[in-house]
C-alpha atoms as a PDB file:
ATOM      1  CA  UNK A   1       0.000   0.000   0.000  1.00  0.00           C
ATOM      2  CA  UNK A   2       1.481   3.138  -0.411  1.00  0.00           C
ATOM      3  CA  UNK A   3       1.912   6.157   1.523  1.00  0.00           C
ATOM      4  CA  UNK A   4      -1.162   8.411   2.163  1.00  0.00           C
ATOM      5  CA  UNK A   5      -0.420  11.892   0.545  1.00  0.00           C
ATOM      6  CA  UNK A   6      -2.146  15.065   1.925  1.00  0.00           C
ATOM      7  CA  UNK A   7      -5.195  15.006  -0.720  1.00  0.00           C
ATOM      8  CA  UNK A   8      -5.942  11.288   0.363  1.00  0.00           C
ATOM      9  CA  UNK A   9      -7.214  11.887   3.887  1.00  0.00           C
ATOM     10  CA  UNK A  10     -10.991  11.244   3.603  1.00  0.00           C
ATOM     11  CA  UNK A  11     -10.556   8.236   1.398  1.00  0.00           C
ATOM     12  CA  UNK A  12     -10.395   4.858   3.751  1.00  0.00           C
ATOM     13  CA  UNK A  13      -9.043   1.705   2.679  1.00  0.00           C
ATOM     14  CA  UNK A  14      -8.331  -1.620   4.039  1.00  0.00           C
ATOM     15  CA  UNK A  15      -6.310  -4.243   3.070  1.00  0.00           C
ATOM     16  CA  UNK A  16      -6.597  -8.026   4.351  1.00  0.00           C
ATOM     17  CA  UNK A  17      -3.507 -10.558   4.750  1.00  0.00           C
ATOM     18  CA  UNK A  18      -2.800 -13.038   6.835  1.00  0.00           C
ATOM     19  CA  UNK A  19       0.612 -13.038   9.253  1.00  0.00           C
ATOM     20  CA  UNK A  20       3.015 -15.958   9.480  1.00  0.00           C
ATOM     21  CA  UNK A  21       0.846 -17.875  11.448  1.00  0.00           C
ATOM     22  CA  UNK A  22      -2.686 -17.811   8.907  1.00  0.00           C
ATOM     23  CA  UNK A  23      -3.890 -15.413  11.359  1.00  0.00           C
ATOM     24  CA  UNK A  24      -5.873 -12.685   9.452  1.00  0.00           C
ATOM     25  CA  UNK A  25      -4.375  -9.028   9.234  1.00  0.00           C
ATOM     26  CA  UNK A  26      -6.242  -5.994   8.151  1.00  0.00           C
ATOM     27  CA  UNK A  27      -4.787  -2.860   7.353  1.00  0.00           C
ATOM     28  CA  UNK A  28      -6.491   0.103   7.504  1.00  0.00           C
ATOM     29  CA  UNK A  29      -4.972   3.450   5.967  1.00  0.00           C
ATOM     30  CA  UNK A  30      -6.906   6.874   5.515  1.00  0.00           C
ATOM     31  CA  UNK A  31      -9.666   8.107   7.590  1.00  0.00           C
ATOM     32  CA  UNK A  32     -12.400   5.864   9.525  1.00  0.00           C
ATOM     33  CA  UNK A  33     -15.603   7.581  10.243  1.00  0.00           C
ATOM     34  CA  UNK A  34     -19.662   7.150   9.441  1.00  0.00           C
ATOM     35  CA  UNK A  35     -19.319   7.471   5.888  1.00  0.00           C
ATOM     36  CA  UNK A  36     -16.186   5.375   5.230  1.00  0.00           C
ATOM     37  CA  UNK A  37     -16.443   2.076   7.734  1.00  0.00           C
ATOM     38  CA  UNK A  38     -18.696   0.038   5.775  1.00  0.00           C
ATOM     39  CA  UNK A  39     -15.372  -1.254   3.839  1.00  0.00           C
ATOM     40  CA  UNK A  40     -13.891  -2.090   7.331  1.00  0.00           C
ATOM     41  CA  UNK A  41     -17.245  -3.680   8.341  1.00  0.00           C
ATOM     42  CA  UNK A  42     -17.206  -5.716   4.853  1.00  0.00           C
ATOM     43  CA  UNK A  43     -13.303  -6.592   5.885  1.00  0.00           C
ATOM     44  CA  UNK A  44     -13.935  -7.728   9.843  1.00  0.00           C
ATOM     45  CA  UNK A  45     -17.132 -10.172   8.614  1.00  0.00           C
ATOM     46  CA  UNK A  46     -14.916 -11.695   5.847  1.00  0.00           C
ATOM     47  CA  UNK A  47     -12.095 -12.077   8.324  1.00  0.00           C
ATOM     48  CA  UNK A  48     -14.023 -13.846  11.223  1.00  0.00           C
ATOM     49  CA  UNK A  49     -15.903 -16.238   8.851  1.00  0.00           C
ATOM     50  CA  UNK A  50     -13.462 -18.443   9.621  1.00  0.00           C
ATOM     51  CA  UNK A  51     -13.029 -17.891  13.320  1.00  0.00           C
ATOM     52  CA  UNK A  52      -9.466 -17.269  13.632  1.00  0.00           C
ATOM     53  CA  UNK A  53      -7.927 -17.266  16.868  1.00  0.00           C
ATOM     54  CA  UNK A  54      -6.945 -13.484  16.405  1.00  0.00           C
ATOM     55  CA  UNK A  55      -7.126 -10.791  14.531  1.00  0.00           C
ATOM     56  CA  UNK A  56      -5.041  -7.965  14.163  1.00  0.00           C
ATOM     57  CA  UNK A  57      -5.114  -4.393  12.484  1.00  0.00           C
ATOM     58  CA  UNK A  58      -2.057  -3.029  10.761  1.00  0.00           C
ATOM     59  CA  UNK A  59      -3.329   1.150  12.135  1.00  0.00           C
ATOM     60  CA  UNK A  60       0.115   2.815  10.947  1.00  0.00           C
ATOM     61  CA  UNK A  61      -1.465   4.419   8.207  1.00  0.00           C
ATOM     62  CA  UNK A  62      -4.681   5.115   9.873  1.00  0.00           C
ATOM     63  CA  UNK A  63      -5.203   9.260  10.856  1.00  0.00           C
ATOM     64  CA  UNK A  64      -8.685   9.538  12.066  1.00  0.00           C
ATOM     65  CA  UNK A  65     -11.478   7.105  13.854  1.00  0.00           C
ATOM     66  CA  UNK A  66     -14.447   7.936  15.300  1.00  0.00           C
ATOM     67  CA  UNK A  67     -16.969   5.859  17.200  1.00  0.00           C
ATOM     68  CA  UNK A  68     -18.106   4.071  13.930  1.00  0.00           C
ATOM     69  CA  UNK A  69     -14.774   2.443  14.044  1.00  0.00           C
ATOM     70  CA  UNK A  70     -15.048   1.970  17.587  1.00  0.00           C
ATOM     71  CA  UNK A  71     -18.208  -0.060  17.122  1.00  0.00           C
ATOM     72  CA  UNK A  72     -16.332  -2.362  14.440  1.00  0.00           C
ATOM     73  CA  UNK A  73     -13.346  -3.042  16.587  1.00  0.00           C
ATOM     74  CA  UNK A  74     -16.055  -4.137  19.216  1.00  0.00           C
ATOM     75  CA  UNK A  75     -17.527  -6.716  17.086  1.00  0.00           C
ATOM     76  CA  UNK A  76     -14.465  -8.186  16.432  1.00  0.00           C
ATOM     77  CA  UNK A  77     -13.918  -8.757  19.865  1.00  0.00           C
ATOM     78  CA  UNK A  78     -16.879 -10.795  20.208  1.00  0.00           C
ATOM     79  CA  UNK A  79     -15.829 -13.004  17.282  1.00  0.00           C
ATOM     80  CA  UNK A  80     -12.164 -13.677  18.375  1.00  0.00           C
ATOM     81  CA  UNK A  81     -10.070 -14.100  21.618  1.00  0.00           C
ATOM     82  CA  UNK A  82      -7.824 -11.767  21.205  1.00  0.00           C
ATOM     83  CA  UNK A  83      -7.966  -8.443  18.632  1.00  0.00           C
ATOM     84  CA  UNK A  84      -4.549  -6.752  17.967  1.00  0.00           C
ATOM     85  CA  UNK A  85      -4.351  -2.665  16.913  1.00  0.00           C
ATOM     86  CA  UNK A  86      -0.658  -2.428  15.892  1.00  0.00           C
ATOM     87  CA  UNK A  87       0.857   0.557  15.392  1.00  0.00           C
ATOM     88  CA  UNK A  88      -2.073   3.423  16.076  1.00  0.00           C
ATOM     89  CA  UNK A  89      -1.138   6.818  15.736  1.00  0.00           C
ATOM     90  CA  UNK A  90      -1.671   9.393  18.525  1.00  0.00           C
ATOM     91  CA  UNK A  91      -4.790  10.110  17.946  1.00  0.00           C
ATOM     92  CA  UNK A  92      -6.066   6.994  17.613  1.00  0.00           C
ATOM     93  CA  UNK A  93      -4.601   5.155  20.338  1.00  0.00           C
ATOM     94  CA  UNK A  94      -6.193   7.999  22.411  1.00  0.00           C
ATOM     95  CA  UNK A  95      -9.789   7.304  21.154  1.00  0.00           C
ATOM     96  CA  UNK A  96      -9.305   3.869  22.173  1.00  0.00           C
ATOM     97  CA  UNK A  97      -7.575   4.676  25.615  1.00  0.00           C
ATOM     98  CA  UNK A  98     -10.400   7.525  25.844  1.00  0.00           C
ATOM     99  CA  UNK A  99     -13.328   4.670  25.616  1.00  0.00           C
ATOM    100  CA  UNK A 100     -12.063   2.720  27.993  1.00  0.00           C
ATOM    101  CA  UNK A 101     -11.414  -0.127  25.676  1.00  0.00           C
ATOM    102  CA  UNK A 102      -7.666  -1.037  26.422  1.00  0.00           C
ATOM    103  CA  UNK A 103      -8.747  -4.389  28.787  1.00  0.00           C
ATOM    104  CA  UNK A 104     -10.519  -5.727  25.297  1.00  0.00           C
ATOM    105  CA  UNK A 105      -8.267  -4.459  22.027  1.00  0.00           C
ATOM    106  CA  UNK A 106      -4.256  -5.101  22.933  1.00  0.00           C
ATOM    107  CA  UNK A 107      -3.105  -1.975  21.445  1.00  0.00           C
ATOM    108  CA  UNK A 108       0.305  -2.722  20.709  1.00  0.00           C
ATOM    109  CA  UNK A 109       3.352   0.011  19.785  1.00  0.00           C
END
């Protein structure tokens, strides 16, 4: 994926691999909000079809979330154990720290 440029900011997208282990990975790059999280929505259900044992998202490209995003990161934690954010920016690692939700997502540097 490449770098986000300046004129890029309100366009999300996600990107789904899987890490060394199978274990699904989705990246998310842009900004995350009510009109953009249906393609992260889309992403999570395809991901947890299967039931992996966890899921992580690749956040290093990710600028904004709001409480839409919130709400998808949530339902992944019902579907699997354990749901990874690696690499959030400031901002976003304070929405999540903000709502409390540290003891469910393992936000990780």
């Amino acid at each position: 994926m490449a770098e986000l440029d300046d004129n890029a900011g309100a366009q999300l997208r996600v990107e789904t691999s899987s890490d060394a282990a199978g274990q699904p990975v989705i990246r998310v790059a842009g900004d995350l909000d009510i009109s953009s999280v249906d393609g992260l929505r889309s992403a999570v259900e395809a991901a947890t079809v299967t039931r992996p044992d966890r899921l992580t998202f690749d956040l290093s490209a990710l600028r904004f979330m709001d409480s839409a995003g919130i709400a998808v990161l949530l339902v992944a934690a019902k579907e699997v154990a354990i749901v990874r954010l690696r690499s959030p920016s400031r901002a976003v690692r304070r929405v999540v720290e903000l709502t409390g939700l540290t003891d469910v997502l393992v936000v990780e540097p």
